[in-house]
Protein backbone atom coordinates (compact mmCIF):
# COMPACT_ATOMS: atom_id res chain seq x y z
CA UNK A 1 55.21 -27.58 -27.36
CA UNK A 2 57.01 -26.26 -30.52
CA UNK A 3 53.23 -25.46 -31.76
CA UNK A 4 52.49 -23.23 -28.90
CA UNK A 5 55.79 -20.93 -29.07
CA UNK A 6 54.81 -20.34 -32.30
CA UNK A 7 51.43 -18.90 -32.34
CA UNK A 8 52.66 -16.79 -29.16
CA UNK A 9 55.19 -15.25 -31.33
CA UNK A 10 52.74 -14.49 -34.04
CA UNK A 11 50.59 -13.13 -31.37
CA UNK A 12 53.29 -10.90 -29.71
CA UNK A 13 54.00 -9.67 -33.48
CA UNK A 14 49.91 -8.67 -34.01
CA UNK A 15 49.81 -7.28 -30.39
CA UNK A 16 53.45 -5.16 -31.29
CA UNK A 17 51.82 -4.02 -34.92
CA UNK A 18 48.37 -2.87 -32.83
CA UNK A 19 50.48 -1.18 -30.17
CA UNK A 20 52.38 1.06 -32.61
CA UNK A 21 49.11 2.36 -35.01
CA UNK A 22 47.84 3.57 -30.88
CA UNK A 23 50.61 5.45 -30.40
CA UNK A 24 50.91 6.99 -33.98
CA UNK A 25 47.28 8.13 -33.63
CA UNK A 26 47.69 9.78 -30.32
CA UNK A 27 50.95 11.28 -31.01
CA UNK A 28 49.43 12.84 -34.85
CA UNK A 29 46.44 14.03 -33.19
CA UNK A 30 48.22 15.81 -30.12
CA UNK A 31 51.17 16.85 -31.86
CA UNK A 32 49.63 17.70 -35.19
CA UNK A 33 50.91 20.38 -37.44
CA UNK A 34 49.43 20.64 -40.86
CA UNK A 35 45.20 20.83 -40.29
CA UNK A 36 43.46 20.91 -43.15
CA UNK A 37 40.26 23.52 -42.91
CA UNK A 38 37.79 22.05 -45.05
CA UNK A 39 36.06 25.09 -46.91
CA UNK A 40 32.07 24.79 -47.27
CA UNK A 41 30.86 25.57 -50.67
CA UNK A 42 28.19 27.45 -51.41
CA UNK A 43 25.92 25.57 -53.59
CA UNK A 44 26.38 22.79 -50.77
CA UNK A 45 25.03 25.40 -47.60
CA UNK A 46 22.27 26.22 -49.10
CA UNK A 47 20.06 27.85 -45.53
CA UNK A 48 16.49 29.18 -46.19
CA UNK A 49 15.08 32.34 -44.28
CA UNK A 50 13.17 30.80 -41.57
CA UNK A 51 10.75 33.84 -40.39
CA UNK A 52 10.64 33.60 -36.90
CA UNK A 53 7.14 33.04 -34.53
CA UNK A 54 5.92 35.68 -32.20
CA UNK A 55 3.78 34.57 -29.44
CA UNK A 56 1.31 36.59 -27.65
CA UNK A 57 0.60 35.30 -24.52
CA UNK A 58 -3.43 36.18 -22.57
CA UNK A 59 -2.40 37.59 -19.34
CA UNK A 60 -5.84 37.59 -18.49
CA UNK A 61 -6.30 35.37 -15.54
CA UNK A 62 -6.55 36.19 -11.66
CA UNK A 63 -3.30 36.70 -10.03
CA UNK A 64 -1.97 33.40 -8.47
CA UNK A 65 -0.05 34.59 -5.39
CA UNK A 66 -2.96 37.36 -4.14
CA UNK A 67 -5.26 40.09 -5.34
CA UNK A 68 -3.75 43.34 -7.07
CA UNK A 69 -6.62 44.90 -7.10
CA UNK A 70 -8.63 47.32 -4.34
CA UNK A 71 -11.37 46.83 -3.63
CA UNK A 72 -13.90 49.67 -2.62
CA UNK A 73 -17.35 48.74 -1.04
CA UNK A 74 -20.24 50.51 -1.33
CA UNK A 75 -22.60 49.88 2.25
CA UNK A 76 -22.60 47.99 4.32
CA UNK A 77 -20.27 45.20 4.97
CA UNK A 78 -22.25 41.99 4.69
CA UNK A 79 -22.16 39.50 7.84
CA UNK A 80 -20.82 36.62 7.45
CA UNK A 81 -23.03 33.54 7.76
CA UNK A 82 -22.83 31.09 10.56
CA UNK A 83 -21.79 28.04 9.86
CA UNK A 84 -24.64 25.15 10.59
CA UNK A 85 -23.66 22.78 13.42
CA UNK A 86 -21.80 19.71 12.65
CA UNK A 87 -24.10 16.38 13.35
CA UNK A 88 -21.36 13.96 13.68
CA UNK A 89 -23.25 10.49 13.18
CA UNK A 90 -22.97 8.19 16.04
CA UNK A 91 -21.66 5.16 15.35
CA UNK A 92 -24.10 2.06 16.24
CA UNK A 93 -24.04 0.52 19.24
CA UNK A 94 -23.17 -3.87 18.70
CA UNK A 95 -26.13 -5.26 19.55
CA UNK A 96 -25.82 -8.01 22.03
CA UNK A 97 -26.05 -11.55 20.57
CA UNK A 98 -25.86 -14.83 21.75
CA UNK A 99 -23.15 -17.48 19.98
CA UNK A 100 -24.62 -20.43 18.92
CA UNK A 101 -25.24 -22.58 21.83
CA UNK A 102 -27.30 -26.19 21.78
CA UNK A 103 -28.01 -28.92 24.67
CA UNK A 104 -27.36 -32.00 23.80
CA UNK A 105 -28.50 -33.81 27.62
CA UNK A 106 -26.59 -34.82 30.71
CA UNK A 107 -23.80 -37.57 32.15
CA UNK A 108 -24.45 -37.94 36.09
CA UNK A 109 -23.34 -40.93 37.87
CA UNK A 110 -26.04 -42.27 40.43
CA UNK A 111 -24.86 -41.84 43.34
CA UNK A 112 -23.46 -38.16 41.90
CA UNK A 113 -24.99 -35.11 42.60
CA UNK A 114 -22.59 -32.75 40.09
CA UNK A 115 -24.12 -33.92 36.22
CA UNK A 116 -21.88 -32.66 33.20
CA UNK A 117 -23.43 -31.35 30.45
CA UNK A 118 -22.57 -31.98 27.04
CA UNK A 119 -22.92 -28.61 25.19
CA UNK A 120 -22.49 -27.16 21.61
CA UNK A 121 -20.80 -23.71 21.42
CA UNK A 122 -20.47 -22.13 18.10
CA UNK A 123 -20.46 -26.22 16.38
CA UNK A 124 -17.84 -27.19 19.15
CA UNK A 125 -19.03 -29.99 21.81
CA UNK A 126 -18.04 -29.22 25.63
CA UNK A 127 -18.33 -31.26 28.53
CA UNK A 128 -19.22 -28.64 31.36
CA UNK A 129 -19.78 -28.89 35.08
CA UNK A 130 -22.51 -26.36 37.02
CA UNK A 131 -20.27 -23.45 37.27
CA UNK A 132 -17.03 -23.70 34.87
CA UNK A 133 -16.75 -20.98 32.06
CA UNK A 134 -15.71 -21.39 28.71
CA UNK A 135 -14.58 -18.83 25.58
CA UNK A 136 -15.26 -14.92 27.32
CA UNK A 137 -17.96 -16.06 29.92
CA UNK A 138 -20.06 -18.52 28.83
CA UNK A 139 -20.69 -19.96 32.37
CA UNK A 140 -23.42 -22.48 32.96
CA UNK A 141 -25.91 -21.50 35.79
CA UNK A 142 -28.38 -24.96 36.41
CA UNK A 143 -28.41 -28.13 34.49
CA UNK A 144 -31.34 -30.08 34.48
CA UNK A 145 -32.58 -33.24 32.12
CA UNK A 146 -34.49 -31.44 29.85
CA UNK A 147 -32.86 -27.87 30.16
CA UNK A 148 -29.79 -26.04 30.97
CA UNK A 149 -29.80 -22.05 32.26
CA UNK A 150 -26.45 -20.30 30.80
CA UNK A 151 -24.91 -16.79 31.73
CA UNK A 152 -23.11 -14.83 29.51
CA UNK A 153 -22.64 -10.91 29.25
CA UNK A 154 -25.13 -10.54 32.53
CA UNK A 155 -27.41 -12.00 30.66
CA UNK A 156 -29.03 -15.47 31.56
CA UNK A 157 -30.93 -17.58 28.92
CA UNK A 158 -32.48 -21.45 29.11
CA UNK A 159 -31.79 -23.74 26.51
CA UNK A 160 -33.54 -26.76 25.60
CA UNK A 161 -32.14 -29.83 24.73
CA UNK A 162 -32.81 -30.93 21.03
């Protein structure tokens, strides 16, 4: 305890000491009455002629914001040129084309008159009755054993089975 009351006394001194060189400093510099003018010599400001540059500048270029010239024409005026029509390329048409479709065969029970066909769209199986639609319109038509008839974009086309 006795330790620590001493070093905050020395450190109230060293705070008091720093406090008083501030305020001589600011009080000399704003209320400061003998300035000393420090006189240059002459052998120390020693300055060589520096000749100065003169630039010409070529003005020679067309004016920028319009033409300050006239101009006269002699006969006359030429017609201007029609511009050639603009062929604006069509893009192409998509041409139609069937997804990936195989027949793998049929599942009918005997006394069942409604088989279900076991089809591959695109690499995924389906089982699909005459009639149902899958993905944007693949719709089957007919199924047979060998064969299956499928509709899609008003378009009908017969696969075989592999």
């Amino acid at each position: 305890m006795k330790n620590n009351r001493v070093i905050t006394i020395l450190l109230l001194a060293v705070v008091g000491f720093i406090w008083y060189k501030v305020f001589f400093r600011v009080k000399d510099s704003l209320f400061a009455e003998d300035v000393e003018v420090v006189q240059p010599n002459e052998s120390q400001d020693q300055y060589k002629a520096v000749k100065r540059d003169t630039v010409q500048l070529a003005l020679d270029y067309r004016d920028p914001f319009g033409e300050t010239e006239q101009r006269i024409s002699l006969g006359k005026p030429e017609e201007p040129k029609p511009n050639p029509p603009v062929v604006r390329n069509q893009p192409p048409k998509p041409q139609f084309q069937w997804p990936n479709i195989e027949y793998f065969g049929m599942l009918r029970k005997t006394t069942s008159t409604d088989p279900l066909a076991i089809i591959g769209i695109d690499g995924f199986k389906h089982h699909m009755r005459k009639g149902e639609k899958v993905y944007d319109g693949v719709t089957i038509k007919t199924i047979g054993r060998d064969s299956v008839v499928i509709y899609y974009q008003k378009k009908s086309k017969v696969f075989w089975r592999n």
